[in-house]
C-alpha atoms as a PDB file:
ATOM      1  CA  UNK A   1      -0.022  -8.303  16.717  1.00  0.00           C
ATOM      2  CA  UNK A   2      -1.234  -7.978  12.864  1.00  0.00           C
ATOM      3  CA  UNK A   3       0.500  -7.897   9.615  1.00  0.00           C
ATOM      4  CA  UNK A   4      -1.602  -4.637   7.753  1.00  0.00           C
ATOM      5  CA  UNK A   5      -0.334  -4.196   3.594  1.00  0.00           C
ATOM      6  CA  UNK A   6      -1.175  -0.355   2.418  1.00  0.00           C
ATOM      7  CA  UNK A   7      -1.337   0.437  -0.305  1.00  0.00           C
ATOM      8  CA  UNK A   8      -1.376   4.386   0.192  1.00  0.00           C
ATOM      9  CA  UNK A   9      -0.750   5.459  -3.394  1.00  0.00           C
ATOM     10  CA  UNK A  10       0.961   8.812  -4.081  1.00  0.00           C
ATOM     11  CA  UNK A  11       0.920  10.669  -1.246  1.00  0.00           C
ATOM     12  CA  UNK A  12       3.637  12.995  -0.286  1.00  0.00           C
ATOM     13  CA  UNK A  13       6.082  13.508   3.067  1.00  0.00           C
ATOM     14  CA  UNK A  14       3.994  14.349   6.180  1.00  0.00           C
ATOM     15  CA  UNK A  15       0.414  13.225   4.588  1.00  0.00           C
ATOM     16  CA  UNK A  16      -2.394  11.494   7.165  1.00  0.00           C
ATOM     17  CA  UNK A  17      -2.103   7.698   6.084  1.00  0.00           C
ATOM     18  CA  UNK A  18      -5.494   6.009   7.565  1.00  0.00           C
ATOM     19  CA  UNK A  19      -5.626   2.192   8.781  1.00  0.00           C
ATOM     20  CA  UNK A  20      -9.013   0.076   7.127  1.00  0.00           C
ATOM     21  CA  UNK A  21     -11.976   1.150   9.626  1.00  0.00           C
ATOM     22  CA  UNK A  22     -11.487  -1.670  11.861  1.00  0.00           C
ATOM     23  CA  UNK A  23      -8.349  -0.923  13.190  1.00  0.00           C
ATOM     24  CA  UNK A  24      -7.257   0.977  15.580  1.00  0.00           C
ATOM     25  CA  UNK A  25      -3.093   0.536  16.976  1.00  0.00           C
ATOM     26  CA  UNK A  26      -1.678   1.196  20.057  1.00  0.00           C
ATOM     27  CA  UNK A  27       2.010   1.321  18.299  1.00  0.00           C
ATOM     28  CA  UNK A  28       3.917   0.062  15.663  1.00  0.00           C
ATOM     29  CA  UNK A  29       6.227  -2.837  16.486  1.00  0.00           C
ATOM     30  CA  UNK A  30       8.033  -2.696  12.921  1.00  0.00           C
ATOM     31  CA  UNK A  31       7.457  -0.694   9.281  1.00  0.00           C
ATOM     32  CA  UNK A  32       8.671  -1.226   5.551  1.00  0.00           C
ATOM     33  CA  UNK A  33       8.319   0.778   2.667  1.00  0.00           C
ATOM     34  CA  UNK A  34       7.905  -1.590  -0.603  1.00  0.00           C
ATOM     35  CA  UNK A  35       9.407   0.234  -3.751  1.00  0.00           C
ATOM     36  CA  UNK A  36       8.417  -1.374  -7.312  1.00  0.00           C
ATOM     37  CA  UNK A  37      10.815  -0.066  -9.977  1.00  0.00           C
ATOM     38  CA  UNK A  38       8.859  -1.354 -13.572  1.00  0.00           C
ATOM     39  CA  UNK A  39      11.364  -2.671 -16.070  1.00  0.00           C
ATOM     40  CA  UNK A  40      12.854  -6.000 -17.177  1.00  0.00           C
ATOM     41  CA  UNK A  41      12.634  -7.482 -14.776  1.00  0.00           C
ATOM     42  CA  UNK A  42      10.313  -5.475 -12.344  1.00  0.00           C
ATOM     43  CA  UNK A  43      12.258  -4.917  -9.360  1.00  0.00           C
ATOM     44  CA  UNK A  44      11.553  -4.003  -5.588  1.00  0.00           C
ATOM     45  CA  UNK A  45      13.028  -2.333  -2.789  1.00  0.00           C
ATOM     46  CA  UNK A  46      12.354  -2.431   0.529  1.00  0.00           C
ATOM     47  CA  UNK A  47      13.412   0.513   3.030  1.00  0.00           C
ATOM     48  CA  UNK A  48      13.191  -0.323   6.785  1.00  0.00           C
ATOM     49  CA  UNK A  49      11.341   2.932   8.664  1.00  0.00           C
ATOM     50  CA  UNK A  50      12.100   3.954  11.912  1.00  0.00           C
ATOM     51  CA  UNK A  51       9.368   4.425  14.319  1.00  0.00           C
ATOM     52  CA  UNK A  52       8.912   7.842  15.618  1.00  0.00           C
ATOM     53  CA  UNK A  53       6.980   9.711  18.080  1.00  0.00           C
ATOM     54  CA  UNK A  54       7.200  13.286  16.506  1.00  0.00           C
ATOM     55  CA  UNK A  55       7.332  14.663  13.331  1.00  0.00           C
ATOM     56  CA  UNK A  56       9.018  12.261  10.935  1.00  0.00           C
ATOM     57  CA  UNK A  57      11.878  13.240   8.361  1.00  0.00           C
ATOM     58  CA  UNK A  58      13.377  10.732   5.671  1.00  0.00           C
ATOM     59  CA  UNK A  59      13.222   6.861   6.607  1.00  0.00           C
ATOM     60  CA  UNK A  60      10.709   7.614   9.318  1.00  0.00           C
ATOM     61  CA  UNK A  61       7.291   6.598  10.683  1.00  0.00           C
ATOM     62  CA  UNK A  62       4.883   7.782  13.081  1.00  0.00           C
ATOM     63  CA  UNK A  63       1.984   6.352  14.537  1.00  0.00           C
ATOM     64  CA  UNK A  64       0.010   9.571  14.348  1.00  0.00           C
ATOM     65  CA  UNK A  65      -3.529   8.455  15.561  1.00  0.00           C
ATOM     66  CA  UNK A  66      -4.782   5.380  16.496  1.00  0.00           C
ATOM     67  CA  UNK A  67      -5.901   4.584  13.122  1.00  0.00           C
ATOM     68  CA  UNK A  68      -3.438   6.407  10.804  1.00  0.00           C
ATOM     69  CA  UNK A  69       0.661   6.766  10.261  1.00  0.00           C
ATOM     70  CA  UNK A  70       2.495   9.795   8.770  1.00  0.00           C
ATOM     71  CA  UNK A  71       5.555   9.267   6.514  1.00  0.00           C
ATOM     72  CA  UNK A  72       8.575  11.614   6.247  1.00  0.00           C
ATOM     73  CA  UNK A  73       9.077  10.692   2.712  1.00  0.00           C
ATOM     74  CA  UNK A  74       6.836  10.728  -0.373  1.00  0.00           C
ATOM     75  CA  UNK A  75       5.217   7.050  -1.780  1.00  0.00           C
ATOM     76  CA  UNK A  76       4.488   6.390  -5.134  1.00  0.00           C
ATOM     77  CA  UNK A  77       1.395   5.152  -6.668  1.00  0.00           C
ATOM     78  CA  UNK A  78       2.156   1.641  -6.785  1.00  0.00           C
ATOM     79  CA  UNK A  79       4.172   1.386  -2.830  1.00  0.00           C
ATOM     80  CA  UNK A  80       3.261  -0.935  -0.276  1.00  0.00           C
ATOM     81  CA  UNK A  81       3.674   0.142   3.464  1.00  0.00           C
ATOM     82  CA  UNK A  82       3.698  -3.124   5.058  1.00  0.00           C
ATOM     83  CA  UNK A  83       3.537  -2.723   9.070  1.00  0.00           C
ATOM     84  CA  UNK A  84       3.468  -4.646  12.169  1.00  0.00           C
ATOM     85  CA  UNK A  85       1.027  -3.484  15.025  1.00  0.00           C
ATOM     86  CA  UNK A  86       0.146  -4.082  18.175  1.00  0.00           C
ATOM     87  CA  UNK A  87      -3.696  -3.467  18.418  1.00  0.00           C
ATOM     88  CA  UNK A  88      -5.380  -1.535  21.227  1.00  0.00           C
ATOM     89  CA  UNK A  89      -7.315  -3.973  22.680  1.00  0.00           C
ATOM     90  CA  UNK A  90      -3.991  -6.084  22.768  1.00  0.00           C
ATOM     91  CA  UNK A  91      -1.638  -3.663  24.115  1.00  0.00           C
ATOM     92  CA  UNK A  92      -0.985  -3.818  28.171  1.00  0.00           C
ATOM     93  CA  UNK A  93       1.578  -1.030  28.217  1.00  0.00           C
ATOM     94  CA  UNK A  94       4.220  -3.288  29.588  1.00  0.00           C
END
């Protein structure tokens, strides 16, 4: 398994999220959605996604290809999607 941070910037429900070139999943074992809200003091909040194999809506994720996610909601420009994989090479299926 591996830890990946994103940092997706704005992107908006249902947008092709891409994984850094040298990774490619075989499925998501667990996904959070980091939230900074900028005041005094900066604050964060952290929304659990459920993993999905269709089209996500709301709290959702899906592992869309091997080396990207889709969101069903819209992130902001400073969000962090922080995910657990399992990698392909890793996976057995089981």
């Amino acid at each position: 398994m591996k830890c990946l941070v994103i940092i997706p910037g704005s992107t908006s429900a249902g947008d092709e999220i891409s994984f850094p070139a040298d990774i490619q999943a075989a499925e998501i074992a667990d996904a959070k959605l980091v939230t900074l809200t900028e005041g005094t003091p900066n604050t964060f909040t952290v929304t659990d996604l459920s993993v999905v194999t269709t089209t996500p809506s709301g709290n959702e994720i899906q592992l869309y290809t091997s080396k990207s996610v889709k969101l069903g909601i819209d992130t902001g420009a400073s969000d962090m999607l922080i995910l657990i994989i399992v990698e392909k090479h890793e996976y057995t299926g089981v």
